[in-house]
C-alpha atoms as a PDB file:
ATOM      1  CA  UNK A   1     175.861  87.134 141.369  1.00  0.00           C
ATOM      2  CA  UNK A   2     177.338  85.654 138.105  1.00  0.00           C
ATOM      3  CA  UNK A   3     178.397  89.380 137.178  1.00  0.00           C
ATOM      4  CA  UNK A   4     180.006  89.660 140.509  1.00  0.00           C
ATOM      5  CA  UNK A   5     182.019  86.963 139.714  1.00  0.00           C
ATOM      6  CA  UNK A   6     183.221  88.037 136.600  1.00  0.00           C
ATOM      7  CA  UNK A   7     184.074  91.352 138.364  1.00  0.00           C
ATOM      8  CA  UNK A   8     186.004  89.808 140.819  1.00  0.00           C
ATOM      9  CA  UNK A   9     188.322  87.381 137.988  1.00  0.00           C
ATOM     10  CA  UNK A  10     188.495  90.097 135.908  1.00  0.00           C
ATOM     11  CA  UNK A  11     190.443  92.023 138.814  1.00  0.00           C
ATOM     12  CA  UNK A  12     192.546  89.229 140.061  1.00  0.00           C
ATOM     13  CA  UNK A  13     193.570  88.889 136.768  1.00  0.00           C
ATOM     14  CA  UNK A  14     195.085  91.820 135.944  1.00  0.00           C
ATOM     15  CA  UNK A  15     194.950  94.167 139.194  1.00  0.00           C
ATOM     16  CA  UNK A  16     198.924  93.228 139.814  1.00  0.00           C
ATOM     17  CA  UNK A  17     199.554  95.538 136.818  1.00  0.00           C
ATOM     18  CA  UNK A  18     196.988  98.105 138.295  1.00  0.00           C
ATOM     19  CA  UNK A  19     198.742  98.470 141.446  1.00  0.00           C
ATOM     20  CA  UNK A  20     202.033  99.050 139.857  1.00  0.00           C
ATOM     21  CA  UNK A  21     201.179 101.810 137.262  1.00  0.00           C
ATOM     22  CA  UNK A  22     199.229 103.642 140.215  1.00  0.00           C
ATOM     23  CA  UNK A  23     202.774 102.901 142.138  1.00  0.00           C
ATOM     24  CA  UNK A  24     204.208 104.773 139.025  1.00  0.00           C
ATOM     25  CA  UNK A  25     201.761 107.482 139.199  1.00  0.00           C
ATOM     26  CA  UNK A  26     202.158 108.186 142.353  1.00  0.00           C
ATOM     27  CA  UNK A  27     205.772 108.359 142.520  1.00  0.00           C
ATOM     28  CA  UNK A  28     205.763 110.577 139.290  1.00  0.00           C
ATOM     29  CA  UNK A  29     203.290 112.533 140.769  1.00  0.00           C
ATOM     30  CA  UNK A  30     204.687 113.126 144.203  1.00  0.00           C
ATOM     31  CA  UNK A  31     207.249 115.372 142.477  1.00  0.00           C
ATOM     32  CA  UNK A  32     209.983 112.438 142.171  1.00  0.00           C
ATOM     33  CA  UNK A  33     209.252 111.740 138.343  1.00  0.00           C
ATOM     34  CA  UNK A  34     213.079 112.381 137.638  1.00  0.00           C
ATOM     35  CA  UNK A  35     214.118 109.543 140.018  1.00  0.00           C
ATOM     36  CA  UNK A  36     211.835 106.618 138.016  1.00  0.00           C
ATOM     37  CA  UNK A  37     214.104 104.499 136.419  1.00  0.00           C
ATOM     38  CA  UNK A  38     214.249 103.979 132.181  1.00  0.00           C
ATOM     39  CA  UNK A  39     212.813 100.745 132.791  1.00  0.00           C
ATOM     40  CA  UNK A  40     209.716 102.394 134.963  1.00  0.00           C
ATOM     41  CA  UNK A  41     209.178 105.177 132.510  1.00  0.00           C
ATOM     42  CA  UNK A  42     208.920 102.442 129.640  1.00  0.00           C
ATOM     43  CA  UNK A  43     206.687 100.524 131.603  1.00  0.00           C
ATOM     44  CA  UNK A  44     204.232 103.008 132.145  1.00  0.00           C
ATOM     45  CA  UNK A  45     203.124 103.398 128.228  1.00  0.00           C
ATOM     46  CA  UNK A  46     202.769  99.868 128.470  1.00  0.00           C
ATOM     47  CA  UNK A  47     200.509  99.508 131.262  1.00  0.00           C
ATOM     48  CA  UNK A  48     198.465 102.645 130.308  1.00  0.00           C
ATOM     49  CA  UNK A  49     197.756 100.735 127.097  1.00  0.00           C
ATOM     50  CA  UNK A  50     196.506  97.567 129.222  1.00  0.00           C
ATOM     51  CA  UNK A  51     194.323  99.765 131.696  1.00  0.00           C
ATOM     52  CA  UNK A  52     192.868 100.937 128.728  1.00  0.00           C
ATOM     53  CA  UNK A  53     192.116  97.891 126.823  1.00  0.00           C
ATOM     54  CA  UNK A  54     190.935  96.386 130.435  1.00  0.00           C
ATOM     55  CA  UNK A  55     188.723  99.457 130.576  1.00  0.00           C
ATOM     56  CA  UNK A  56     187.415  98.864 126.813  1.00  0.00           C
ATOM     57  CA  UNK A  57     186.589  95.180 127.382  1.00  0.00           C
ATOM     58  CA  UNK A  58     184.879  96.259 131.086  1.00  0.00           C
ATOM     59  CA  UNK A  59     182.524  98.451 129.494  1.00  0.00           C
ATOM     60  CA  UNK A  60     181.638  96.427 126.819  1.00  0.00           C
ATOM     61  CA  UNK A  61     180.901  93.045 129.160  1.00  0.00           C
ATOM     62  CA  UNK A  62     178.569  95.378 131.411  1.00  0.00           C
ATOM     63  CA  UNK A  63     181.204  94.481 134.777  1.00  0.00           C
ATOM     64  CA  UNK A  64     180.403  96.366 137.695  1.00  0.00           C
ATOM     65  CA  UNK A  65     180.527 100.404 137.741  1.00  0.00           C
ATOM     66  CA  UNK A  66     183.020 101.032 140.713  1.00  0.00           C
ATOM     67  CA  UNK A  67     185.247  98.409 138.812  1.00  0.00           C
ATOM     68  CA  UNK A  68     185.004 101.015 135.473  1.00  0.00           C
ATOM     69  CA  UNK A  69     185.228 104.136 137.215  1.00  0.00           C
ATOM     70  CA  UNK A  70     188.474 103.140 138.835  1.00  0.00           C
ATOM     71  CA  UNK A  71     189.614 101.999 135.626  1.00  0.00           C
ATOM     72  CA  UNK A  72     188.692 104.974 133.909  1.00  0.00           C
ATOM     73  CA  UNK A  73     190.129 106.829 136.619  1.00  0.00           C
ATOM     74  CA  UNK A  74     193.498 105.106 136.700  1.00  0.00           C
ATOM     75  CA  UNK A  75     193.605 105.179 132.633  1.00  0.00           C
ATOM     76  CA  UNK A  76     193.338 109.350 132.855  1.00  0.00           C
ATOM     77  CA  UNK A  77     196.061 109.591 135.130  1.00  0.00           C
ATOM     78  CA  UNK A  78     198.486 107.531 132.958  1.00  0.00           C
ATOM     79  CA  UNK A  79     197.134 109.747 130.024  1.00  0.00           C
ATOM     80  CA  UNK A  80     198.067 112.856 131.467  1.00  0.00           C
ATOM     81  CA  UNK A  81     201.854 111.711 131.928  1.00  0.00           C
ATOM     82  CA  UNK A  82     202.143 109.618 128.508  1.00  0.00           C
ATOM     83  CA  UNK A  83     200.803 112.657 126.806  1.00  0.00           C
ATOM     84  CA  UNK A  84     200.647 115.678 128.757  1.00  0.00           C
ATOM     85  CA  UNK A  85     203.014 118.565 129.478  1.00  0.00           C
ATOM     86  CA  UNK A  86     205.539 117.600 131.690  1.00  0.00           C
ATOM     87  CA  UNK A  87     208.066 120.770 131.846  1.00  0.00           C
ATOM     88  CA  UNK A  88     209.333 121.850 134.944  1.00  0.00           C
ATOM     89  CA  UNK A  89     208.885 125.168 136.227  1.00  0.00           C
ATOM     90  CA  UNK A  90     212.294 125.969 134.782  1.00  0.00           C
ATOM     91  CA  UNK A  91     211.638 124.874 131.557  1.00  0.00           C
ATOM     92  CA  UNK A  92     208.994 126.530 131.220  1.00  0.00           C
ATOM     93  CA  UNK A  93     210.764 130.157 132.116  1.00  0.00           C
ATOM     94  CA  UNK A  94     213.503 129.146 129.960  1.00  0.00           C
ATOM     95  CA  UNK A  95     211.441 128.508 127.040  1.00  0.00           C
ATOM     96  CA  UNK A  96     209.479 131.668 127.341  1.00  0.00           C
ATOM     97  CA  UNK A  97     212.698 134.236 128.040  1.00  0.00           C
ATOM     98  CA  UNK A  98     214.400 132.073 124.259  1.00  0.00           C
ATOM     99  CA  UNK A  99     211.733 131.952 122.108  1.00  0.00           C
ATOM    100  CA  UNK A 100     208.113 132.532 123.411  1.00  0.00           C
ATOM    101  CA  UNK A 101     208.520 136.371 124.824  1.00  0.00           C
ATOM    102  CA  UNK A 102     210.816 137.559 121.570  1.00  0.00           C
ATOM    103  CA  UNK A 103     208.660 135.739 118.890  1.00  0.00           C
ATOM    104  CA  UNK A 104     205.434 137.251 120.557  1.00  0.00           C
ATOM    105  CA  UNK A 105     207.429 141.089 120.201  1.00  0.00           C
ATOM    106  CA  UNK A 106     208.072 140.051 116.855  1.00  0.00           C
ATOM    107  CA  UNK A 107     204.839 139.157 115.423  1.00  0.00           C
ATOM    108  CA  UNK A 108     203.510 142.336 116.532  1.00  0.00           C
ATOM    109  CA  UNK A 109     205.986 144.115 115.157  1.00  0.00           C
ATOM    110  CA  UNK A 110     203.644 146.329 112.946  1.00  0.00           C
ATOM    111  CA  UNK A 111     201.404 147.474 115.885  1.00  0.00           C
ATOM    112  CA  UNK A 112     204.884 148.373 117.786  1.00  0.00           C
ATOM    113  CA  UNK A 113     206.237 150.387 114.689  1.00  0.00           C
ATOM    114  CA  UNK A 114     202.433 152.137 114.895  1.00  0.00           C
ATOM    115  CA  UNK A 115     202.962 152.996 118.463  1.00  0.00           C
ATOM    116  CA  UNK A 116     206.475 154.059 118.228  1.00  0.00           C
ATOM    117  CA  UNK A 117     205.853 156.764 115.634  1.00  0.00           C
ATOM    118  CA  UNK A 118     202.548 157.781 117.906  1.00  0.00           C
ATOM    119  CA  UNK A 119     204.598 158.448 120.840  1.00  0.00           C
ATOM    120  CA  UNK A 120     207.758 160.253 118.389  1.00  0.00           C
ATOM    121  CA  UNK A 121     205.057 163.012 116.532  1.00  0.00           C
ATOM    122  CA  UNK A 122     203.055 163.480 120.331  1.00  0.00           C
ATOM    123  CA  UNK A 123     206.677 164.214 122.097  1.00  0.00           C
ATOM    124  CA  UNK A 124     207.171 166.680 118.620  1.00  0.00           C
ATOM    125  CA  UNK A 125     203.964 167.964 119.089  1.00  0.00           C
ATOM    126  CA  UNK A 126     204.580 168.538 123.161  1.00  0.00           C
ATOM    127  CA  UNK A 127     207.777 170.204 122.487  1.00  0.00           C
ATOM    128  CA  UNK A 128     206.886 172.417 119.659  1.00  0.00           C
ATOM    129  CA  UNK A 129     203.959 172.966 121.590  1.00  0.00           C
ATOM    130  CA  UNK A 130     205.947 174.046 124.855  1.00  0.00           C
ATOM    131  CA  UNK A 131     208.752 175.876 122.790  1.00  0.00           C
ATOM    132  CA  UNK A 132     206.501 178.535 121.425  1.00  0.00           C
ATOM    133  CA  UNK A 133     204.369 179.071 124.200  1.00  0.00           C
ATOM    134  CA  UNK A 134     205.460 178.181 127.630  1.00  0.00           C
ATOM    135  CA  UNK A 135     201.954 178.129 128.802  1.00  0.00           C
ATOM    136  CA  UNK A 136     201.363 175.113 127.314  1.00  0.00           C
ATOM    137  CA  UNK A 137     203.642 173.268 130.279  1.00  0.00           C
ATOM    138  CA  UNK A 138     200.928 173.674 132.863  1.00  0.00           C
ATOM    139  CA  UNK A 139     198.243 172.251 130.764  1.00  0.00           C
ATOM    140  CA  UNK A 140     200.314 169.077 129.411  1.00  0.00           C
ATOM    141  CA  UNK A 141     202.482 168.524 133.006  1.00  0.00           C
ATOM    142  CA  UNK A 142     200.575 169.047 136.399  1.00  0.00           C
ATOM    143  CA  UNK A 143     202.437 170.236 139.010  1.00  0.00           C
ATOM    144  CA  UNK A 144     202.554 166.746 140.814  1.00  0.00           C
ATOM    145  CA  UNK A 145     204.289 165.093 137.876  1.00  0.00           C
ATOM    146  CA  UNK A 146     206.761 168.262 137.329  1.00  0.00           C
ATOM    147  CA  UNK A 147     207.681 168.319 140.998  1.00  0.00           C
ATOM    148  CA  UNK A 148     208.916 171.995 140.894  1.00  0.00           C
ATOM    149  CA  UNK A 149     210.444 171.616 136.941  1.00  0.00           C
ATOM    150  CA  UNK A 150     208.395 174.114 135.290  1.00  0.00           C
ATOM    151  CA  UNK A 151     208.805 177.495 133.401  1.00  0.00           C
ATOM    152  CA  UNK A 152     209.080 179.471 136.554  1.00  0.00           C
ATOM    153  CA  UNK A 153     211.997 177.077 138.170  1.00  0.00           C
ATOM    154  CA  UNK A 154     215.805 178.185 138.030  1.00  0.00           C
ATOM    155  CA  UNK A 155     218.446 176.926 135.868  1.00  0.00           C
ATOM    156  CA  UNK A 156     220.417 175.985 138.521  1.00  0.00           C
ATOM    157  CA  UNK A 157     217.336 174.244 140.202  1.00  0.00           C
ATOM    158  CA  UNK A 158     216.318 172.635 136.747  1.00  0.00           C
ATOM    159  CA  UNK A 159     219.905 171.710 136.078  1.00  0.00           C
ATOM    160  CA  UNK A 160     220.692 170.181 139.508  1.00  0.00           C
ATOM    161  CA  UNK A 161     217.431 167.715 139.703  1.00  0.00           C
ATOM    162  CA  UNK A 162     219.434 166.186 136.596  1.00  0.00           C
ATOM    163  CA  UNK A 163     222.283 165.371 139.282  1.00  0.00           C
ATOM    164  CA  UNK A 164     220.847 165.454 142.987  1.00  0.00           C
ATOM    165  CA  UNK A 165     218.350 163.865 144.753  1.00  0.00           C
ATOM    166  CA  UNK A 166     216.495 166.976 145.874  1.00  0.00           C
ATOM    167  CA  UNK A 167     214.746 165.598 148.270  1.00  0.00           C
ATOM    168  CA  UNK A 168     216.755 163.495 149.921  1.00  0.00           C
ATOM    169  CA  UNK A 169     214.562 160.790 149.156  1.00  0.00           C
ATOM    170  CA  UNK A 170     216.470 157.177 149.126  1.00  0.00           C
ATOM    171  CA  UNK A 171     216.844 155.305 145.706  1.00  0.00           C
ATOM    172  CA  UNK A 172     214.515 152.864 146.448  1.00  0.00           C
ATOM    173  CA  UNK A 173     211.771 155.162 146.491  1.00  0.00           C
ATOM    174  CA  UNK A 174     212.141 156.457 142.892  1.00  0.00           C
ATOM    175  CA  UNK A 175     212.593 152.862 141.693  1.00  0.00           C
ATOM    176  CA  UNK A 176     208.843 151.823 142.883  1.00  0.00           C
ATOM    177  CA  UNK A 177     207.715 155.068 142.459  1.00  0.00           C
ATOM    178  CA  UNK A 178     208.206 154.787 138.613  1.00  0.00           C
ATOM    179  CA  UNK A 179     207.856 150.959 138.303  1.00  0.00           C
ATOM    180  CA  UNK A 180     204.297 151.501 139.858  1.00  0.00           C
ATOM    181  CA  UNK A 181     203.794 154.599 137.190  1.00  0.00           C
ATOM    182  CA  UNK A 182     205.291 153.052 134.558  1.00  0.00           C
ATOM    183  CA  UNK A 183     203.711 149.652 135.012  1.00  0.00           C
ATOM    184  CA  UNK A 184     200.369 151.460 135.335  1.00  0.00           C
ATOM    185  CA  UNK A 185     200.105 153.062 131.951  1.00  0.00           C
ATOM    186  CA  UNK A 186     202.092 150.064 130.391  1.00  0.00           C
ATOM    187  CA  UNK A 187     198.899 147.719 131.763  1.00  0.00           C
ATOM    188  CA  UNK A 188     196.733 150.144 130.588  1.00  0.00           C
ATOM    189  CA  UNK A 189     197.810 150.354 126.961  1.00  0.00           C
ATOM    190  CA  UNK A 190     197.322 146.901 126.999  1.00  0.00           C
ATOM    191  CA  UNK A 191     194.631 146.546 129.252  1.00  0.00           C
ATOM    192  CA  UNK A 192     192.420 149.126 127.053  1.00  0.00           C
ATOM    193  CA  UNK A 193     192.903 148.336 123.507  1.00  0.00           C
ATOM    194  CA  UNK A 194     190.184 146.202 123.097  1.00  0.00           C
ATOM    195  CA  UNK A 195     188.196 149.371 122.738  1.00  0.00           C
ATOM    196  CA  UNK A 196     189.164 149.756 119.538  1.00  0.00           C
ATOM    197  CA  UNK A 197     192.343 150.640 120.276  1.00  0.00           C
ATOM    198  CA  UNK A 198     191.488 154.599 120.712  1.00  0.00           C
ATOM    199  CA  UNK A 199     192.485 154.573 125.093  1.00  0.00           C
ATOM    200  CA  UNK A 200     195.617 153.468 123.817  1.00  0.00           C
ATOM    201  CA  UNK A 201     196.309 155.945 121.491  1.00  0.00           C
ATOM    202  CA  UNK A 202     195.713 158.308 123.609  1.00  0.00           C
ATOM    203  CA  UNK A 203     197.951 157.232 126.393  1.00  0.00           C
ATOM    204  CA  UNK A 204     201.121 157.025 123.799  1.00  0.00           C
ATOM    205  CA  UNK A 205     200.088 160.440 123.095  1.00  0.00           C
ATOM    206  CA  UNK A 206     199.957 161.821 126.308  1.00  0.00           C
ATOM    207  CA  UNK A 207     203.272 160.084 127.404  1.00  0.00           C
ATOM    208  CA  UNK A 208     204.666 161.571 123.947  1.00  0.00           C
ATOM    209  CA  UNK A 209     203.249 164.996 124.985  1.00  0.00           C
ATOM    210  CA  UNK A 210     204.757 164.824 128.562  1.00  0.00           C
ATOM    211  CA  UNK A 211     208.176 163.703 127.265  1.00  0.00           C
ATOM    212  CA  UNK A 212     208.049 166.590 124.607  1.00  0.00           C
ATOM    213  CA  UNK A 213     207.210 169.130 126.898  1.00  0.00           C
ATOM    214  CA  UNK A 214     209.779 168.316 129.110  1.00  0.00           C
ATOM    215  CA  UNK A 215     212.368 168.599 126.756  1.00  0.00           C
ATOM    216  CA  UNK A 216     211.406 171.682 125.661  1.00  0.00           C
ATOM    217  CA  UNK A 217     211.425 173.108 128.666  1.00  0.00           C
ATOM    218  CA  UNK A 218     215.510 172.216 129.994  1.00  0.00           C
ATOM    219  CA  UNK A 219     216.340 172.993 125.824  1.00  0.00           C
ATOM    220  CA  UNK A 220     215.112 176.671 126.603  1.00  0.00           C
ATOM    221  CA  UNK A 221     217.948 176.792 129.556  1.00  0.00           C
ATOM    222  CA  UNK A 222     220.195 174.780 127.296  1.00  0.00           C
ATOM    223  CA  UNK A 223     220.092 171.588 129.091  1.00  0.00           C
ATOM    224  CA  UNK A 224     218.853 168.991 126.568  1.00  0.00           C
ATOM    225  CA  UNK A 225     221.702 167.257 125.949  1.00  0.00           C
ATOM    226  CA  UNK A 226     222.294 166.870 130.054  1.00  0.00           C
ATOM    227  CA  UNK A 227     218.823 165.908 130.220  1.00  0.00           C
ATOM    228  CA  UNK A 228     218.809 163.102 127.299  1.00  0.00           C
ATOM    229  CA  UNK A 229     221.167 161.434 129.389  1.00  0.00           C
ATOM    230  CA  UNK A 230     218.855 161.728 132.370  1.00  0.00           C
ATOM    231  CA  UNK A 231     216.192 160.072 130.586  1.00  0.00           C
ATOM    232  CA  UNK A 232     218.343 158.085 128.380  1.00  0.00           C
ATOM    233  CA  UNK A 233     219.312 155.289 131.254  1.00  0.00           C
ATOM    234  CA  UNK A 234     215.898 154.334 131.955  1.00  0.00           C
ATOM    235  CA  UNK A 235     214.499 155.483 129.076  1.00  0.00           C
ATOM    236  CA  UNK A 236     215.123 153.317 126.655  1.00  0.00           C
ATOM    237  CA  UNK A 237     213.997 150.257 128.455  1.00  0.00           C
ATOM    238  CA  UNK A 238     210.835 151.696 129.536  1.00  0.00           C
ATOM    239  CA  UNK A 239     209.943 153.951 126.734  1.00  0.00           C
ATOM    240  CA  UNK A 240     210.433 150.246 124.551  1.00  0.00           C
ATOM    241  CA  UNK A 241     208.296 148.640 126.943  1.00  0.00           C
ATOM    242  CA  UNK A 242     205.575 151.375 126.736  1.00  0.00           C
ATOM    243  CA  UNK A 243     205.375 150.817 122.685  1.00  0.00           C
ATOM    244  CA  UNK A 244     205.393 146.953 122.870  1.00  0.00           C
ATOM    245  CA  UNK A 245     202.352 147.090 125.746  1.00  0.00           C
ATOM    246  CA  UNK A 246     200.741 149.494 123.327  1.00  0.00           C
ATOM    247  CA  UNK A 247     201.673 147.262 120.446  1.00  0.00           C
ATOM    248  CA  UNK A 248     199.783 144.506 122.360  1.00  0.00           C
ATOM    249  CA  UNK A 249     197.056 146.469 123.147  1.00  0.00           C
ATOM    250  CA  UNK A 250     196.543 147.387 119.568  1.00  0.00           C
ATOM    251  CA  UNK A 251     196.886 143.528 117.951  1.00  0.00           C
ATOM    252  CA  UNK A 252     193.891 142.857 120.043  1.00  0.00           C
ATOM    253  CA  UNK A 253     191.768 146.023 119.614  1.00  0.00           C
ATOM    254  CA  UNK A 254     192.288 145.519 115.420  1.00  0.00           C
ATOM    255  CA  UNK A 255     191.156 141.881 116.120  1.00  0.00           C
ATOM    256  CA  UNK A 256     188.023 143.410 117.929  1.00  0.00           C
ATOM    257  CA  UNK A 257     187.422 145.687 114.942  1.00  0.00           C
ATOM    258  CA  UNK A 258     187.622 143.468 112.282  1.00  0.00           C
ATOM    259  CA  UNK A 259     187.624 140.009 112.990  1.00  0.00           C
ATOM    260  CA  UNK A 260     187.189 138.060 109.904  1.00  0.00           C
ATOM    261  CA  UNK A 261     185.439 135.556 109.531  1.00  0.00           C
ATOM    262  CA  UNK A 262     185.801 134.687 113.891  1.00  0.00           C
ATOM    263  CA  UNK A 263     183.114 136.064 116.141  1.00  0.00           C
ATOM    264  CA  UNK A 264     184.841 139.373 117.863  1.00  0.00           C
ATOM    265  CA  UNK A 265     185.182 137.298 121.097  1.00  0.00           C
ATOM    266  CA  UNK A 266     187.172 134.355 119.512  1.00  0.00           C
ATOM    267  CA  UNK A 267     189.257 137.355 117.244  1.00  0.00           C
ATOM    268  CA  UNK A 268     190.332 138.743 120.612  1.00  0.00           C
ATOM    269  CA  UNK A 269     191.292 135.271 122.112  1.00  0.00           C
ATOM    270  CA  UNK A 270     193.380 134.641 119.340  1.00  0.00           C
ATOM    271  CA  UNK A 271     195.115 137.928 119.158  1.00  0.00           C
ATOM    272  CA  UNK A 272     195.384 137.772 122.930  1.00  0.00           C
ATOM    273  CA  UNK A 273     197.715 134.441 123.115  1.00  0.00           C
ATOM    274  CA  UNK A 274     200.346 136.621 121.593  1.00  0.00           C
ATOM    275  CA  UNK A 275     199.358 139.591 123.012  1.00  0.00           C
ATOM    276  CA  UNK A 276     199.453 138.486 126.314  1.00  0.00           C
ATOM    277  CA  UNK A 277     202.876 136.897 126.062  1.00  0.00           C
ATOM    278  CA  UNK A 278     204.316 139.838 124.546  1.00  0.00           C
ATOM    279  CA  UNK A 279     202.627 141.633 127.691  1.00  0.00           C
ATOM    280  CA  UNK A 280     204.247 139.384 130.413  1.00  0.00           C
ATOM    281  CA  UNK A 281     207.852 140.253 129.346  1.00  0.00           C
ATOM    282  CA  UNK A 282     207.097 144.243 129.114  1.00  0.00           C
ATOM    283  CA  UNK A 283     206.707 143.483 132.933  1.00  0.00           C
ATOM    284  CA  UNK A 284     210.412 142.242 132.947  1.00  0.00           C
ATOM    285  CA  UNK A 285     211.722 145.163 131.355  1.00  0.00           C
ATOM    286  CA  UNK A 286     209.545 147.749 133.172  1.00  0.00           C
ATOM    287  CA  UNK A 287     211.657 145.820 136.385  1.00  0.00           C
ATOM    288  CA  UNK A 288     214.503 146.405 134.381  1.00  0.00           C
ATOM    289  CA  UNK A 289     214.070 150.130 133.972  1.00  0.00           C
ATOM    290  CA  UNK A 290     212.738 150.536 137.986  1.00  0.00           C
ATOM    291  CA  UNK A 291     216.405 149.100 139.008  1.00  0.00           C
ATOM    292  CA  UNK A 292     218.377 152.037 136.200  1.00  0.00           C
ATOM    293  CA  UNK A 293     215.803 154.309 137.242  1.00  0.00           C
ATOM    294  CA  UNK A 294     216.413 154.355 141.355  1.00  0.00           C
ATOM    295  CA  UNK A 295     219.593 153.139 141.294  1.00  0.00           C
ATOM    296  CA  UNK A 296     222.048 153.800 138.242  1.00  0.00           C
ATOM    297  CA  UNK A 297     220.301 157.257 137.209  1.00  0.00           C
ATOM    298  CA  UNK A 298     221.045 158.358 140.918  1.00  0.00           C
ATOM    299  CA  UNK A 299     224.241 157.213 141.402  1.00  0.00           C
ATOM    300  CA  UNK A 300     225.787 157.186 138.033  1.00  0.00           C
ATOM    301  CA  UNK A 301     226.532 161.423 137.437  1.00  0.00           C
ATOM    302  CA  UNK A 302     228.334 161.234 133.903  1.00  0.00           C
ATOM    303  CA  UNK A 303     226.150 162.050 130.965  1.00  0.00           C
ATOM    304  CA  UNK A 304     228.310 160.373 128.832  1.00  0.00           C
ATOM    305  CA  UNK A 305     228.068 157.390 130.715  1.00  0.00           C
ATOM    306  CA  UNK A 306     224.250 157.705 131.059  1.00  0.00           C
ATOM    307  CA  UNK A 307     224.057 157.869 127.411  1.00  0.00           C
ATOM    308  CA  UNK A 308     225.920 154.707 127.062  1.00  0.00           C
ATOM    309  CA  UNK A 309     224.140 152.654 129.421  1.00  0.00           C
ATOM    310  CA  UNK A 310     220.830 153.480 127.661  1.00  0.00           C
ATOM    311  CA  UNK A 311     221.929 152.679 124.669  1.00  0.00           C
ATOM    312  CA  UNK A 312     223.427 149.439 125.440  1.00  0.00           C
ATOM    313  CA  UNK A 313     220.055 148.755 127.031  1.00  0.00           C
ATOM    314  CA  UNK A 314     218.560 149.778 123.557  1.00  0.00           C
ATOM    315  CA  UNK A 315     220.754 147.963 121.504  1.00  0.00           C
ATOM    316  CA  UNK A 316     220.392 144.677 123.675  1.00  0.00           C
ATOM    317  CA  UNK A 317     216.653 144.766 123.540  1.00  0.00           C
ATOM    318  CA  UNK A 318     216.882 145.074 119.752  1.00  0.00           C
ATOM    319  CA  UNK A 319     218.702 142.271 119.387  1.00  0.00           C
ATOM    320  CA  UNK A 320     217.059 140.120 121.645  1.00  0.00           C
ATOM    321  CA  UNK A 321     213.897 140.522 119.985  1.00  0.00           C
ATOM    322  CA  UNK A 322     214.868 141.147 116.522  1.00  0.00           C
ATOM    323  CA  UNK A 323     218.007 139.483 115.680  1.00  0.00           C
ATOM    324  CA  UNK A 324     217.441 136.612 113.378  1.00  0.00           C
ATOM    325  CA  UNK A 325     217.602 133.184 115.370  1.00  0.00           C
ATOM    326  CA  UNK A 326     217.194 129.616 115.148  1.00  0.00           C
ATOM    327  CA  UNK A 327     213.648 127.721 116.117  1.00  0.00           C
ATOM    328  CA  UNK A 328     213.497 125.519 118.565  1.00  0.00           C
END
């Protein structure tokens, strides 16, 4: 009964200031943080401080256990604002597109460079490949990715699919159509390098070998430079984005391989942070290169101006994530 007592003066003692921080919380909580006043948002450090003293000297005296468990209770809600992360949804994007996203493409900059010059030597090898034997086109591009562009296909057929919509197919389609496609082996390069990094070697390489054999064929019917502009407004973005997920993939699958002195589990956590980050954005620019793709390759006829959209697109992206900047 005598610890009852003590309970209940302990409470009347103090629980005015209880009620108000939980006021506090609760308004901060609600979603109205931004209209508590400066004198509110002082208050509540100061009150979180008493909760938790009350909370140390409850414990210690042996008071009741609903009376600590609502202290404790109170006392890790005002922790959570005091200390915790507090950015709005905003914020958060804003800080990701300024610093998080391009220092993520930068610290993998290596792996990128490695994937880069895996996807230049396969799209060498594809054309060489193609170039002296035209058989090879069959084998590298099946006839459901070629749609009709193959060795046996007319100039004027091959040179018209680099203007027309052959099928009469709206925009739209060929901007989900390759934003799916593109998306898929993007995720996968990522997705797969933890197996020591050898799936995503290969699917550089066979996106290398596709793009090479491609080329080859429209340079046999003298349409490369025509068909560098085709590719060359979408291309940029999503051939970049291709390398970076492959970067990605491979920062994680050389953490898997040789993880110091980290088990290979924590190796791959660790790599994955900015592997995963660098991942999120190559989503942005794969929704970048969907939009060029089905709607400013269809529309835009000019190979000039094809050329120069893609390589404003290139030349932004560089800068963006390599350009010097300051740390915030």
């Amino acid at each position: 009964m005598n610890g009852d007592l003590k309970s209940h003066r302990f409470r009347a003692e103090r629980e005015a200031d209880w009620k108000t921080l939980e006021r506090l919380l609760a308004k901060a909580e609600g979603g109205h943080a931004r209209r508590l006043t400066a004198a509110e948002l002082m208050q509540i450090p100061l009150l979180y401080r008493s909760v938790v003293s009350a909370l140390s000297v409850a414990r210690a005296t042996s008071l009741d256990a609903s009376l600590v468990d609502y202290l404790e209770a109170l006392a890790t809600r005002a922790y959570f604002f005091v200390y915790g992360a507090r950015a709005h949804l905003g914020d958060r994007l804003a800080r990701f597109f300024r610093h998080d996203w391009p220092a993520a493409v930068r610290a993998i900059w290596r792996e990128t460079l490695i994937a880069t010059a895996i996807l230049v030597f396969a799209t060498a090898a594809g054309f060489a490949l193609v170039w002296n034997n035209p058989d090879w086109y069959g084998s590298i591009l099946p006839d459901a990715m070629a749609q009709g562009r193959d060795p046996t296909a007319t100039t004027a057929f091959l040179r018209d699919a680099l203007y027309h919509d052959a099928k009469g197919q709206p925009l739209s389609f060929f901007a989900t159509f390759l934003f799916t496609h593109n998306a898929g082996v993007s995720i996968l390069a990522f997705a797969l390098g933890f197996a020591f990094c050898a799936p995503t070697v290969l699917l550089v390489a066979d996106n290398g070998l596709t793009l090479g054999a491609l080329m080859a064929l429209y340079a046999s019917r003298g349409l490369l430079v025509p068909l560098g502009g085709w590719l060359s407004i979408h291309g940029t973005t999503e051939l970049f984005a291709t390398v970076i997920a492959a970067g990605a993939g491979f920062r994680i699958g050389w953490a898997v391989m040789f993880p110091g002195p980290l088990t290979r589990l924590e190796a791959a956590r660790v790599a994955g942070r900015t592997a995963g980050a660098a991942m999120a954005g190559v989503v942005v620019m794969l929704i970048a290169a969907g939009v060029l793709e089905g709607v400013g390759r269809q529309t835009i006829r000019l190979d000039w101006a094809r050329y120069a959209i893609g390589g404003t697109m290139l030349t932004l992206w560089l800068a963006y994530f390599y350009l010097p900047r300051r740390e915030t």
